[in-house]
C-alpha atoms as a PDB file:
ATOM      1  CA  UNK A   1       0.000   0.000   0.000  1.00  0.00           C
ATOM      2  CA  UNK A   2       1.076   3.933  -0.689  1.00  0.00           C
ATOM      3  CA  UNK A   3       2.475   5.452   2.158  1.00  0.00           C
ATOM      4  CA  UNK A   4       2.822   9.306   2.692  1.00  0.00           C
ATOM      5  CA  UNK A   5       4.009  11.743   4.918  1.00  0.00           C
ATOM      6  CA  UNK A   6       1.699  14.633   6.587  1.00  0.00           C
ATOM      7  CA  UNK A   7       3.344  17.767   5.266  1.00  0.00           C
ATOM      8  CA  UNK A   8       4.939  20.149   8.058  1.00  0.00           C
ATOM      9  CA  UNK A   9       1.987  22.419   9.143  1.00  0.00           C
ATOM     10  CA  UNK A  10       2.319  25.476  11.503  1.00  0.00           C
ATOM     11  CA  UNK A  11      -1.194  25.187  13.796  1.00  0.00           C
ATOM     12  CA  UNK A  12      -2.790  27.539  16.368  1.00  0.00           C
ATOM     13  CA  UNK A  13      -4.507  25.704  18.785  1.00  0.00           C
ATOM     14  CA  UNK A  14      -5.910  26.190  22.389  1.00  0.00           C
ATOM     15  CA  UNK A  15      -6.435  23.622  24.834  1.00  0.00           C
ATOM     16  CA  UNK A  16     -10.196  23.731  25.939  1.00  0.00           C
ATOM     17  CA  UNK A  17     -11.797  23.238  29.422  1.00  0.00           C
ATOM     18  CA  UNK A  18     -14.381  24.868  29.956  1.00  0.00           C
ATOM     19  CA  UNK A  19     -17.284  27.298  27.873  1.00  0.00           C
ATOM     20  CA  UNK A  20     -15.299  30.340  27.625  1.00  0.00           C
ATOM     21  CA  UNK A  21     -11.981  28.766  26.918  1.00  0.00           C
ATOM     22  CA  UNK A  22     -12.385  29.003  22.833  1.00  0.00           C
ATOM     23  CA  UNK A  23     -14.655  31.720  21.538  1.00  0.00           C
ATOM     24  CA  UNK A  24     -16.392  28.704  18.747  1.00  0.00           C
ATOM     25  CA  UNK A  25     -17.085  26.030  21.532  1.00  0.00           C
ATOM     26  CA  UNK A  26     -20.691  26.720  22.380  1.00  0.00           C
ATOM     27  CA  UNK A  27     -23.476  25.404  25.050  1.00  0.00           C
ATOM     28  CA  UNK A  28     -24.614  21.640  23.528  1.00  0.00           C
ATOM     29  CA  UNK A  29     -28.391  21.410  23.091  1.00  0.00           C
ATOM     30  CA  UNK A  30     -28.014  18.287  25.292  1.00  0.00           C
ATOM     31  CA  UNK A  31     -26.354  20.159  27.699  1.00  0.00           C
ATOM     32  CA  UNK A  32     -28.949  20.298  30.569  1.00  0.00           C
ATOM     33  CA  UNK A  33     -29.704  16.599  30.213  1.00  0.00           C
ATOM     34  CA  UNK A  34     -28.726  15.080  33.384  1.00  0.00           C
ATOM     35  CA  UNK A  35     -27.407  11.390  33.571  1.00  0.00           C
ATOM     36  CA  UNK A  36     -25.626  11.282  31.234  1.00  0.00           C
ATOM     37  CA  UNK A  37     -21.988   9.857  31.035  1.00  0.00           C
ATOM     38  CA  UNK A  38     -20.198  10.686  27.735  1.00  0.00           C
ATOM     39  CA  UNK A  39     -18.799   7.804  26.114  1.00  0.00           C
ATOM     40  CA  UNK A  40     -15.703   8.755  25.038  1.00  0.00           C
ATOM     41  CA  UNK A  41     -14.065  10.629  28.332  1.00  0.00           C
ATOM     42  CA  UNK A  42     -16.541   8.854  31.037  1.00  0.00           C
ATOM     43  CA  UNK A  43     -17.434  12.750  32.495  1.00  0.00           C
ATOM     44  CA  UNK A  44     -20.931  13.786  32.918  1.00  0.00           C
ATOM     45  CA  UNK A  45     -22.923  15.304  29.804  1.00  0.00           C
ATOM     46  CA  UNK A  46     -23.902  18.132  31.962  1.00  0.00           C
ATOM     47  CA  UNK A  47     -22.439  21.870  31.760  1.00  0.00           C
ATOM     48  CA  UNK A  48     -18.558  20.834  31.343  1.00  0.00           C
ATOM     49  CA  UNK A  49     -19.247  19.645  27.444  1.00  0.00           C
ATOM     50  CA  UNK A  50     -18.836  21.616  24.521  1.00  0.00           C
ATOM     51  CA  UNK A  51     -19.932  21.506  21.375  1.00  0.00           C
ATOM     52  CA  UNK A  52     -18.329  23.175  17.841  1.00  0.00           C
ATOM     53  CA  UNK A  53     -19.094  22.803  14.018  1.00  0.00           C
ATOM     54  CA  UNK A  54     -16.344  21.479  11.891  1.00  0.00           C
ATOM     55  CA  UNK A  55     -16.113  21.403   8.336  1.00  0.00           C
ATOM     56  CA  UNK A  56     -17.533  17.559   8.722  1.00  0.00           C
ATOM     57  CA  UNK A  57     -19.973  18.567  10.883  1.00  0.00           C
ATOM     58  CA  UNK A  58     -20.733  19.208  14.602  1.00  0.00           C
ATOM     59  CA  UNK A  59     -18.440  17.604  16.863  1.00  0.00           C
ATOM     60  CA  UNK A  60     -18.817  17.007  21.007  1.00  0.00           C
ATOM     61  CA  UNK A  61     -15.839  18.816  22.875  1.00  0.00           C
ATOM     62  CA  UNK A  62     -14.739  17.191  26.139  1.00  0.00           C
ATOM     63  CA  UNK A  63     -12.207  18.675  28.739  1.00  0.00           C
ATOM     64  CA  UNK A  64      -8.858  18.758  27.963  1.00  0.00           C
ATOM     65  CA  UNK A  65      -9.313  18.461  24.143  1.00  0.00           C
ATOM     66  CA  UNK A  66      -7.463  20.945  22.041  1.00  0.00           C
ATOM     67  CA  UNK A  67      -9.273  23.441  19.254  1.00  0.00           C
ATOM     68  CA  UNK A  68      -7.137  23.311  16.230  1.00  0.00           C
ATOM     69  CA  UNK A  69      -7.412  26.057  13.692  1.00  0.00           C
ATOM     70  CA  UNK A  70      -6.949  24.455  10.897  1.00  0.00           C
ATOM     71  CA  UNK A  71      -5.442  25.522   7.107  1.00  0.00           C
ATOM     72  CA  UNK A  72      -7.866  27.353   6.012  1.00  0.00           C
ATOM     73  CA  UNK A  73      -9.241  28.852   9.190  1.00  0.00           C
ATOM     74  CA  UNK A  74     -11.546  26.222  10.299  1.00  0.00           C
ATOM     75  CA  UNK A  75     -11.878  24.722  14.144  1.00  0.00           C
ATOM     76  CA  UNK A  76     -11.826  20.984  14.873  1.00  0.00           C
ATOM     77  CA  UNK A  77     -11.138  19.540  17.626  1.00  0.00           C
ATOM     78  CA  UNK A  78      -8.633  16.909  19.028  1.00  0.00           C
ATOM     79  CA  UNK A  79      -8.128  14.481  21.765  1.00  0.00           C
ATOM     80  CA  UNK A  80      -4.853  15.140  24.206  1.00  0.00           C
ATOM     81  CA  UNK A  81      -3.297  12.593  23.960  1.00  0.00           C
ATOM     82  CA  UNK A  82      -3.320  12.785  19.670  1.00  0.00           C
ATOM     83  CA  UNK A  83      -2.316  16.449  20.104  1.00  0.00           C
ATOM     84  CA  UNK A  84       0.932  15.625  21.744  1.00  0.00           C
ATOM     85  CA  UNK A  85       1.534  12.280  19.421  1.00  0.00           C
ATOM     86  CA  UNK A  86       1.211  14.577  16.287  1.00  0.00           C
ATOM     87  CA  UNK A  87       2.274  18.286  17.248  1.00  0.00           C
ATOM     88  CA  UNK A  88       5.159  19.699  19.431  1.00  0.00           C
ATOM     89  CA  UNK A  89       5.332  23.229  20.364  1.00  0.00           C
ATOM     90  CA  UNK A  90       7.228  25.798  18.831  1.00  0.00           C
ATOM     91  CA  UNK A  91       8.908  29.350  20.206  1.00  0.00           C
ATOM     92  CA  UNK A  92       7.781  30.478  23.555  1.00  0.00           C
ATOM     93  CA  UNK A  93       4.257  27.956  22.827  1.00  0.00           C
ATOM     94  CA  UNK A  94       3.592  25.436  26.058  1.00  0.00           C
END
């Protein structure tokens, strides 16, 4: 099979936590549903969930995922532990 490499890309990107932490991470509509346990960090669906639209669509934001701006401006965002498998900082970035 093909292989290829990723070509070196410059990102911004913030790590979110909370609303307030990225201006495009807004309330879910699901947000005030209580009981629920998301599936992919095992936290509470309540108030510490955000959600943001991606070129592919809307995507759930948990804590501690990063918001990547992508090439051509776009958000998306990205589990931790990718984020540090795939990017390392650069200048005075931590």
């Amino acid at each position: 099979m093909p292989q290829f490499r990723k070509r070196p890309v410059v990102v911004e990107a913030v790590q979110w936590f909370k609303l307030g932490d990225h201006p495009e991470v807004k309330i879910p509509a699901w947000s005030h549903e209580g009981g629920w346990i998301c599936e992919v960090c095992s936290k509470p669906l309540d108030d510490i969930h955000g959600f943001i639209k991606t070129l592919e669509g809307g995507h759930r934001v948990c804590p501690g995922d990063w918001i990547i701006t992508g090439v051509k401006g776009e958000f998306y965002p990205c589990k931790d532990e990718i984020f540090r498998m795939t990017y390392e900082a650069i200048g005075d970035a931590t």
